[in-house]
N, C-alpha and C. Protein backbone atom coordinates (compact mmCIF):
# COMPACT_ATOMS: atom_id res chain seq x y z
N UNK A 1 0.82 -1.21 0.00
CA UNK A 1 0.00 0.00 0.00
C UNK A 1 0.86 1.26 0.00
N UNK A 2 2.22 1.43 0.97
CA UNK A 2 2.56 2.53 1.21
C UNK A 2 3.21 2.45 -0.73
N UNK A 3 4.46 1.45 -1.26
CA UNK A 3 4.63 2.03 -2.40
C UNK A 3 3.50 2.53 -3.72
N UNK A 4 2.19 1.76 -3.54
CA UNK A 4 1.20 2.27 -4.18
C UNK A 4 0.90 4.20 -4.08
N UNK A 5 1.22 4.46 -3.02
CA UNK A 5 0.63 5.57 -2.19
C UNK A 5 1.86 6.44 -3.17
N UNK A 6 3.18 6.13 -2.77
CA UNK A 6 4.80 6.71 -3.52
C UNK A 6 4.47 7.09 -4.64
N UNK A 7 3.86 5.97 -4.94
CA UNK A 7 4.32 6.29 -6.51
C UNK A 7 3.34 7.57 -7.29
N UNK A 8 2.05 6.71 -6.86
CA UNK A 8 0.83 7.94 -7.42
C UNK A 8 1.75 9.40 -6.73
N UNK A 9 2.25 9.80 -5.43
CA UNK A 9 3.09 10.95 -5.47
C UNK A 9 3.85 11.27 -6.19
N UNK A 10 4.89 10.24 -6.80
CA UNK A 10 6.10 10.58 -7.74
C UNK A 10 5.23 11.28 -8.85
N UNK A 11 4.50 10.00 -9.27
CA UNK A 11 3.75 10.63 -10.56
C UNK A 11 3.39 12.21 -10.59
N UNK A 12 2.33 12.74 -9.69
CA UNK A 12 1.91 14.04 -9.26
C UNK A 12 2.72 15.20 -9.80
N UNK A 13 3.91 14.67 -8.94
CA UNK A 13 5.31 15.24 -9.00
C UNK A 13 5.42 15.60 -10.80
N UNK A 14 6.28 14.56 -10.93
CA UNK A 14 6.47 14.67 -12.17
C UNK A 14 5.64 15.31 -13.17
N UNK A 15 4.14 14.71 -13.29
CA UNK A 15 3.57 15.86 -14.39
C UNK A 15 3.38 16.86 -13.97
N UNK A 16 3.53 17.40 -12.57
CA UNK A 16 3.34 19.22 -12.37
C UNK A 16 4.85 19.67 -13.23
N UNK A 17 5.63 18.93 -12.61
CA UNK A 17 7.01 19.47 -13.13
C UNK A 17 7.04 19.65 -14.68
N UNK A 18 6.59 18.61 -15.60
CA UNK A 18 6.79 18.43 -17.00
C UNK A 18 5.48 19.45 -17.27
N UNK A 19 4.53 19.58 -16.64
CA UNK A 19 3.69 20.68 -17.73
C UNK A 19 3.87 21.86 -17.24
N UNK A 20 4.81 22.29 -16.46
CA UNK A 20 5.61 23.44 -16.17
C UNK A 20 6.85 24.08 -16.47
N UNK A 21 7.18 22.93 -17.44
CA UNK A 21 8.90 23.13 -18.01
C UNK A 21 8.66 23.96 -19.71
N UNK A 22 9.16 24.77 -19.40
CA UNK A 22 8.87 25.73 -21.69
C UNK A 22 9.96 24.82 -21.89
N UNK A 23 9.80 24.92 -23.51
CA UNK A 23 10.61 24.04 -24.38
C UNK A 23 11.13 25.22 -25.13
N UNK A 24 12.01 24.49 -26.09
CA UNK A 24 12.89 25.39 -26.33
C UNK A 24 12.43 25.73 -27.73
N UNK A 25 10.85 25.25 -28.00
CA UNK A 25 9.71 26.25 -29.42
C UNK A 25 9.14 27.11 -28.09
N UNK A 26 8.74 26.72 -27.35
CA UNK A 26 7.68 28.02 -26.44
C UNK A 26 8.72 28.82 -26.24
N UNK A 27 9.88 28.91 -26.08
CA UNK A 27 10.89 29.91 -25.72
C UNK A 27 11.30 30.58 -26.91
N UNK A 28 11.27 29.72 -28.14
CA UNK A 28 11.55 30.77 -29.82
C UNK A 28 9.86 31.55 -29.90
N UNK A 29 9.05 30.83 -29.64
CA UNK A 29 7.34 31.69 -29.89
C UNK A 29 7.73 33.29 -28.88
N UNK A 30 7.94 32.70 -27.87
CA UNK A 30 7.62 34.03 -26.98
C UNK A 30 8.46 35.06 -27.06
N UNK A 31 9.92 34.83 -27.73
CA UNK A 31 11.04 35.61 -28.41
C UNK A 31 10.35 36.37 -29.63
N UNK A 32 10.03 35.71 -30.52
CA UNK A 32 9.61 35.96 -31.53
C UNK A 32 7.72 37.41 -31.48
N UNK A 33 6.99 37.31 -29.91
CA UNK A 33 5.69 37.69 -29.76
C UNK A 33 6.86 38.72 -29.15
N UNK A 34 7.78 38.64 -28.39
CA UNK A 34 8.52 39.90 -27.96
C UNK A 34 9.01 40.90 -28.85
N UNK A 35 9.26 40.54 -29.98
CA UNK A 35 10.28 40.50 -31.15
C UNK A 35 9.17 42.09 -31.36
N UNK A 36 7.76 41.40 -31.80
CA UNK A 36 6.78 42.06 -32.69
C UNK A 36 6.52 43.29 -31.64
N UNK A 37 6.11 43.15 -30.39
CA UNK A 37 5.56 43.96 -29.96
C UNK A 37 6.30 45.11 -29.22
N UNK A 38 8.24 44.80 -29.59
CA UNK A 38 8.62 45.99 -29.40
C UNK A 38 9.07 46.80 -30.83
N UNK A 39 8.80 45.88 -31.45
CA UNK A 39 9.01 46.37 -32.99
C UNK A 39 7.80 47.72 -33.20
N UNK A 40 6.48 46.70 -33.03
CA UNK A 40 5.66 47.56 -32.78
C UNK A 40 5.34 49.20 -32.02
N UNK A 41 6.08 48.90 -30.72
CA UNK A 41 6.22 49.90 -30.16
C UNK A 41 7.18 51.02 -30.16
N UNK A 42 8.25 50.63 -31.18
CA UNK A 42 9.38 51.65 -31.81
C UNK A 42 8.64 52.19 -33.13
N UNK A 43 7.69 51.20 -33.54
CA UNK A 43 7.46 52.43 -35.02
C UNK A 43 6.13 53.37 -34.53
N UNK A 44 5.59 52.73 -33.23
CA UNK A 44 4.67 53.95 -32.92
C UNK A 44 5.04 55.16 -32.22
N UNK A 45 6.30 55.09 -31.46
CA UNK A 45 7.15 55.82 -30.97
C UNK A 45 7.30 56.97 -32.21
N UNK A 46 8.05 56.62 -32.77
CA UNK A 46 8.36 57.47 -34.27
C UNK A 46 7.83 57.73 -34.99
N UNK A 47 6.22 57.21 -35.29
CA UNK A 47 4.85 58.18 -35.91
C UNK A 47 4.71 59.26 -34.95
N UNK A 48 4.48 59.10 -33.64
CA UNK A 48 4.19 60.11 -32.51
C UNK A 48 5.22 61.11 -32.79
N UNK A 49 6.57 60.93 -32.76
CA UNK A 49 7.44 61.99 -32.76
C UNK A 49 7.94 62.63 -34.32
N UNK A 50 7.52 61.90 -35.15
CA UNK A 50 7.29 62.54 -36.77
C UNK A 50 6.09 63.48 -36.96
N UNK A 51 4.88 62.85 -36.14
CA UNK A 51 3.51 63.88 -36.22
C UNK A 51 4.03 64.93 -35.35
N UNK A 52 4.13 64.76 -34.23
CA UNK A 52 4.71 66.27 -33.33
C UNK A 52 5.79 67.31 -34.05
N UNK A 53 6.67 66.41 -35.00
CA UNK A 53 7.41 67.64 -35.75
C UNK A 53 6.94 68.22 -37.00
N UNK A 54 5.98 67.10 -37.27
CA UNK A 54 5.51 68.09 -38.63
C UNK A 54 4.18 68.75 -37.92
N UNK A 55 3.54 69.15 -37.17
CA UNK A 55 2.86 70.10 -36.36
C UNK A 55 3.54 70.96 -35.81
N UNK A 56 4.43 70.89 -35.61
CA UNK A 56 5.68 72.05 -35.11
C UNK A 56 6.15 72.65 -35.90
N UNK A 57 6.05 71.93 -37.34
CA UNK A 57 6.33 72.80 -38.14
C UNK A 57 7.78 72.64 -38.71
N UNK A 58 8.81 71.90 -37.84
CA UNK A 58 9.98 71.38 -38.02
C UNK A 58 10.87 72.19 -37.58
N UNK A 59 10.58 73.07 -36.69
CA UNK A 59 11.49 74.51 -36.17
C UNK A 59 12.49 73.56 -35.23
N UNK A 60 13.57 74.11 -35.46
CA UNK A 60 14.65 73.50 -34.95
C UNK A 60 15.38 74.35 -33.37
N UNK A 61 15.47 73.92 -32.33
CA UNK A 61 15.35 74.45 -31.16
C UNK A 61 16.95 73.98 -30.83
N UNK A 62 17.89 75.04 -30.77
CA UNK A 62 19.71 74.98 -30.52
C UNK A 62 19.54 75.36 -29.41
N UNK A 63 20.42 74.51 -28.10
CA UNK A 63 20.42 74.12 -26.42
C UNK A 63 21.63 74.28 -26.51
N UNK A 64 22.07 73.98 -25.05
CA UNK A 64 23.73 73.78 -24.71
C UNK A 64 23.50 72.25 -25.24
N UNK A 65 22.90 71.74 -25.59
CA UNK A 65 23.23 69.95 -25.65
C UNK A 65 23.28 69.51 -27.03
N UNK A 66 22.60 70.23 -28.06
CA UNK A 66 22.91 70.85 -29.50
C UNK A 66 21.65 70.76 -30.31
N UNK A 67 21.21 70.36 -31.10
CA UNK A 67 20.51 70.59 -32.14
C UNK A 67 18.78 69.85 -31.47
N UNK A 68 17.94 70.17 -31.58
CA UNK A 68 16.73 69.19 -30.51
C UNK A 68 15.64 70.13 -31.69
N UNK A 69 14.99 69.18 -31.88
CA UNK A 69 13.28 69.38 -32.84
C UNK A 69 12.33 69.72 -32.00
N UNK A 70 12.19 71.02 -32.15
CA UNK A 70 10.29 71.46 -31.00
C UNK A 70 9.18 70.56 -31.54
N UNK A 71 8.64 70.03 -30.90
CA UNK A 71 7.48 69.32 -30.69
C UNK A 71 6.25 69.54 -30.30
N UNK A 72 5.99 71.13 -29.52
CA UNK A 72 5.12 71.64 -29.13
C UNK A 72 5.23 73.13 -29.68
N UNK A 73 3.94 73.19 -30.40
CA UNK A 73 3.87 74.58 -31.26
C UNK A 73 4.15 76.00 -30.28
């Protein structure tokens, strides 16, 4: 009885462990969903800051730090 009892534990064990382990496609998928959605978020970055300069008009704003594009009319 008690190794009956073991084993159904080992087992337990084991498939929590195995349907908890990524493989090394779930680890290229989720690289790849990372891939897109900062891709994504650099070309919306740079519509936002292309629309703000062509609403600005493209006036060019010289700092001590050097050359910087106004963004706000």
């Amino acid at each position: 009885m008690e190794s009956q009892a073991a084993e159904r534990i080992a087992s337990e064990i084991y498939n929590a462990m195995h349907d908890n382990v990524a493989t090394g496609t779930d680890l290229r998928d989720l690289e790849r969903r990372l891939k897109i959605r900062l891709g994504s978020l650099i070309i919306a970055a740079g519509g936002l800051l292309f629309a703000g300069e062509l609403e600005a008009g493209g006036r060019a704003n010289t700092s001590s730090r050097g050359t910087m594009i106004t963004l706000i009319a």
